[in-house]
Structures are given as structure tokens and as C-alpha cells.
Protein backbone atom coordinates (compact mmCIF):
# COMPACT_ATOMS: atom_id res chain seq x y z
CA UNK A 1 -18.55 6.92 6.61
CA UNK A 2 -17.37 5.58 3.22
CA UNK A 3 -13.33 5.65 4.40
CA UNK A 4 -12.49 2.11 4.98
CA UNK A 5 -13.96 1.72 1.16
CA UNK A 6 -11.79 4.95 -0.41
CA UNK A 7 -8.68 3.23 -2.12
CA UNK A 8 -5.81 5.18 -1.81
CA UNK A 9 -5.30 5.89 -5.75
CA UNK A 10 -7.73 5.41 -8.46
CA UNK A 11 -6.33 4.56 -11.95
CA UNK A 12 -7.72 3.60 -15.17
CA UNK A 13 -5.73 0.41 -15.74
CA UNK A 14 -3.47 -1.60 -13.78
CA UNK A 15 -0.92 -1.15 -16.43
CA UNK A 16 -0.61 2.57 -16.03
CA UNK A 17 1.20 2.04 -12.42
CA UNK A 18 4.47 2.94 -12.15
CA UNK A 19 5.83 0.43 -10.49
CA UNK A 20 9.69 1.75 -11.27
CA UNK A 21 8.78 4.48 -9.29
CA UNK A 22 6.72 2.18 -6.58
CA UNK A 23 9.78 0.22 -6.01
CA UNK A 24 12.20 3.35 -5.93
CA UNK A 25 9.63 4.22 -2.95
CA UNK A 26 10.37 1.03 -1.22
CA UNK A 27 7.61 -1.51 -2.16
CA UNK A 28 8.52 -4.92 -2.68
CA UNK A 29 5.83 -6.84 -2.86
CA UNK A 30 2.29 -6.63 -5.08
CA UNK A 31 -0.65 -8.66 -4.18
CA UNK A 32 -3.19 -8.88 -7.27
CA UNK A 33 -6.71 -9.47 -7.83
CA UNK A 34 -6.84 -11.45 -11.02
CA UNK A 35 -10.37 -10.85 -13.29
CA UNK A 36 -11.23 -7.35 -14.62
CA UNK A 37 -8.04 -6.40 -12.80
CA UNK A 38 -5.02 -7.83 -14.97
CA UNK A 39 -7.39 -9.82 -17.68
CA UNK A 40 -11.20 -9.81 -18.62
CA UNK A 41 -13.21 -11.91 -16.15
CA UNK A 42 -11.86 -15.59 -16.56
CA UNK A 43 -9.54 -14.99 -18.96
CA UNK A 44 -6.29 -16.65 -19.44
CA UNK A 45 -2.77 -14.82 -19.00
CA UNK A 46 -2.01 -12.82 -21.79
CA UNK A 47 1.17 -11.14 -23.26
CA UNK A 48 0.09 -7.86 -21.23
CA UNK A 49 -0.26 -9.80 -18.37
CA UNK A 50 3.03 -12.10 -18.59
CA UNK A 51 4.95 -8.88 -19.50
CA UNK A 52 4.13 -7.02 -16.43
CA UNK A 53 5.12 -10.26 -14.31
CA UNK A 54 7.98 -10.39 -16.34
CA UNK A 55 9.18 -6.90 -15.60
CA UNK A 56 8.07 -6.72 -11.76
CA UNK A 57 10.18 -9.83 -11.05
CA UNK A 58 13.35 -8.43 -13.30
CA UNK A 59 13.20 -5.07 -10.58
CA UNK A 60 13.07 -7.18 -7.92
CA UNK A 61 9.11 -7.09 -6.66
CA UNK A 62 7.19 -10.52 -5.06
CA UNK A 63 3.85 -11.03 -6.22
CA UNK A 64 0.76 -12.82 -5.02
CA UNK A 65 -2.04 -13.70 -6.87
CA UNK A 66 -5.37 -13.36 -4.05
CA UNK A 67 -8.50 -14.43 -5.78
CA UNK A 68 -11.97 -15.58 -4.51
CA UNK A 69 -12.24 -17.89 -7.38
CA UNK A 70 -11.64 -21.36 -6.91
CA UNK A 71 -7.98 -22.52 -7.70
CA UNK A 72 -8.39 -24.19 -10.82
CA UNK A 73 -9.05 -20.81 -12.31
CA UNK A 74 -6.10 -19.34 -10.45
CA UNK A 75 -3.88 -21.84 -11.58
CA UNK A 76 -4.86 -21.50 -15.22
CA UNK A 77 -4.19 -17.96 -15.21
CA UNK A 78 -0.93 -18.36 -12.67
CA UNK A 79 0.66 -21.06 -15.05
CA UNK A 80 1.95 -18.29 -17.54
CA UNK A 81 3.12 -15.74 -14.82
CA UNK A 82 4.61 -18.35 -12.03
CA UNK A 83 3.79 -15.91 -8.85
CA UNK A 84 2.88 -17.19 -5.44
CA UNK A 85 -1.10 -17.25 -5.47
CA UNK A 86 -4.11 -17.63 -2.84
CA UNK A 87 -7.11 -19.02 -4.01
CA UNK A 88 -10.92 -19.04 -2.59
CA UNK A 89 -9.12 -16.16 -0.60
CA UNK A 90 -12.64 -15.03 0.78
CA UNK A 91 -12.11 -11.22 0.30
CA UNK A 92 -12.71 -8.87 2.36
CA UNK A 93 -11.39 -11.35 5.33
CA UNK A 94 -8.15 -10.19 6.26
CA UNK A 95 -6.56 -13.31 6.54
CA UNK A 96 -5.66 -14.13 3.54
CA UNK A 97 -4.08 -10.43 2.57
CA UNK A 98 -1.62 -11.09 6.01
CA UNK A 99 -1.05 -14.76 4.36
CA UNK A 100 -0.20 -12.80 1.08
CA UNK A 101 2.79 -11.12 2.62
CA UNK A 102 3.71 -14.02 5.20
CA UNK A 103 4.34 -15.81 1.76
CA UNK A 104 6.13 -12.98 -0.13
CA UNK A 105 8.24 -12.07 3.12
CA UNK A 106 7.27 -8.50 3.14
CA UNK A 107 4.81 -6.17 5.70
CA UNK A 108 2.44 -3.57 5.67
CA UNK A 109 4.92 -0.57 5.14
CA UNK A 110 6.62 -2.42 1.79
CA UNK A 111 3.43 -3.95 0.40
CA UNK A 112 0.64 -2.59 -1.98
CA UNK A 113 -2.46 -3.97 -3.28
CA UNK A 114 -4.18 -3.94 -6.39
CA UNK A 115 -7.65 -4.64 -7.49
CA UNK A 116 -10.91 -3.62 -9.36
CA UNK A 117 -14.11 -4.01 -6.76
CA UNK A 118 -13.94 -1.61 -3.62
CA UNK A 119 -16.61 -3.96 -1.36
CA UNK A 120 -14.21 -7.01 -1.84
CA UNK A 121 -10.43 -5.85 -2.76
CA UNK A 122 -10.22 -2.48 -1.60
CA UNK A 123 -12.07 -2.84 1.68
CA UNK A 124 -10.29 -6.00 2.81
CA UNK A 125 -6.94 -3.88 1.84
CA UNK A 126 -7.76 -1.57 3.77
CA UNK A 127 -8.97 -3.32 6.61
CA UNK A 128 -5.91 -5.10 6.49
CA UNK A 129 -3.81 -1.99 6.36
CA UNK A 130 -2.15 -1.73 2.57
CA UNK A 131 -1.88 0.53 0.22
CA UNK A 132 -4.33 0.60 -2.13
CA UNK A 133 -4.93 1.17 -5.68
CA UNK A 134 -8.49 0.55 -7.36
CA UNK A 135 -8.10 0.25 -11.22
CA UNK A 136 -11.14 0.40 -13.58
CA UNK A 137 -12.23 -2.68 -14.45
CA UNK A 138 -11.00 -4.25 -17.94
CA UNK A 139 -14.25 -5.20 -19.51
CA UNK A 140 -17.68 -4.42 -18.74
CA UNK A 141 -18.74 -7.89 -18.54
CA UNK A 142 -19.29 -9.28 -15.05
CA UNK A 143 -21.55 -11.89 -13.26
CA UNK A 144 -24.55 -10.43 -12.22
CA UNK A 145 -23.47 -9.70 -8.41
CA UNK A 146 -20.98 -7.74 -9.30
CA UNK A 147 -22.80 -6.04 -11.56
CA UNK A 148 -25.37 -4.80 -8.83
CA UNK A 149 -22.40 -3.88 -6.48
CA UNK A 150 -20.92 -1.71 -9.27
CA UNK A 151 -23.60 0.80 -8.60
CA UNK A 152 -23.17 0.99 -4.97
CA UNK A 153 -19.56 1.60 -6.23
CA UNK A 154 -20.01 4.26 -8.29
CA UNK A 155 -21.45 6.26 -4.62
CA UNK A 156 -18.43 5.61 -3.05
CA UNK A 157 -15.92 6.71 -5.60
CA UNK A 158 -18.53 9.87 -6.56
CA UNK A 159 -18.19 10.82 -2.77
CA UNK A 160 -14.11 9.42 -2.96
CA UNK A 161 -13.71 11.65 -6.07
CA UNK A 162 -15.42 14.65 -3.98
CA UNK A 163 -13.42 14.63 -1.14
CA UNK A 164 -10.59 14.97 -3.51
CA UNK A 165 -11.49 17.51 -4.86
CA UNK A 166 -11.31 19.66 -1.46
């Protein structure tokens, strides 16, 4: 029932991936939710954030910022990491994730996604046919919608966690 909403790995923080190994495996291209993901909701870039960039351009990945917020936010935060970016990307429409990789010039089997919400970044991932990897989300302050969806999260990854487990 819950499938289409399991991400294929859960991970505390976006900057535990190993993307060395990630790219050893073949990926070349990341597509990136922005808030709670890589900053605190509506924060600007910061030296964490520009460092990553830094080092998945140096081994050779393509990025793509894919954010529902509108693109003066996207910018703001884009303008220290210089990636490709989609804004007002309407997630979990699969359009834009397809658009993603159209820009970055990769495909399904080289390209991964990463977020923090399962109802809007992991289910139009998966939808879409990515890899998937939820991260926990940076700071515990959210608008209040997402708030309310965190705890229909927390069912899914309790059952997620579960099936693990067997």
C-alpha cells in the first residue's frame, strides 16, 4: 500500500551520502530539494551547502535544484552554488523530475534524487522512477502544512522501517 511512498534509503542528513561511492556506481546527476533538505527552511546557501556543490561538480556530477517554492527563493539560494534549478516545480507531478534530467543530460538508470518530505519529493521520485534517498529534515521548523503531513510521515517510514526489518 505505502510502496510508491518508501524511499529507497533513509539517512539522517544529506551530507552523510557518499556520493564518491554514488558516482563510482555510475550516477551522474543529483536532483535536490532545497529547504530542510540542504539548509533550514528558507535559508540562504551556506558553506555546508556551497562545499558539497563544490565537491559534486569537481567528481564530475550535474545537479538540479527542483523546488516548489517560487523562483526568487530558488535563485537566492542557487546564486552561491550555480546548479541548473526548477522552480514552482509542483512536486509530486512528474514533469518537472523528467525536465530535471532533460536539463542535466542524464536518465533514470544514472540519476538519483534527494529530498526531505515523502508525500511531495519521494513520491514524485518515485513515480517518476529515481532513486531515492529521504534525509531527515534539518530543522524542526516548518510551515504548518508540512507540519501536519509530518505525522502521516512518520506511518509510512514506521511501516518503511518494518518491512526492513524482515
Amino acid at each position: 500500500m505505502f510502496k510508491q511512498l518508501y524511499p529507497g534509503e533513509y539517512i539522517d542528513s544529506t551530507y552523510h551520502i557518499d556520493f564518491d561511492q554514488l558516482y563510482r556506481e555510475g550516477y551522474r546527476g543529483v536532483i535536490f530539494d532545497i529547504d530542510n533538505t540542504l539548509v533550514p527552511h528558507g535559508a540562504p546557501a551556506d558553506e555546508r551547502a556551497t562545499a558539497l556543490f563544490s565537491h559534486l561538480k569537481e567528481l564530475g556530477f550535474s545537479c538540479c535544484l527542483l523546488s516548489n517554492n517560487d523562483e526568487p527563493r530558488v535563485k537566492m539560494f542557487n546564486d552561491a552554488v550555480h546548479v541548473n534549478y526548477i522552480f514552482d516545480a509542483h512536486k509530486p507531478s512528474m514533469k518537472n523530475y523528467q525536465k530535471a534530467m532533460e536539463i542535466m543530460g542524464t536518465n533514470l538508470q544514472n540519476t538519483l534524487f534527494v529530498g526531505d518530505q515523502i508525500f511531495t519529493d519521494v513520491y514524485g521520485a518515485n513515480r517518476t522512477g529515481l532513486r531515492t534517498i529521504l534525509v531527515q529534515p534539518i530543522h524542526p521548523k516548518e510551515e504548518i502544512q508540512i507540519v501536519l503531513k509530518r505525522y502521516l510521515e512518520k506511518i509510512v517510514l514506521y511501516f518503511y522501517q518494518r518491512q526492513l526489518r524482515k
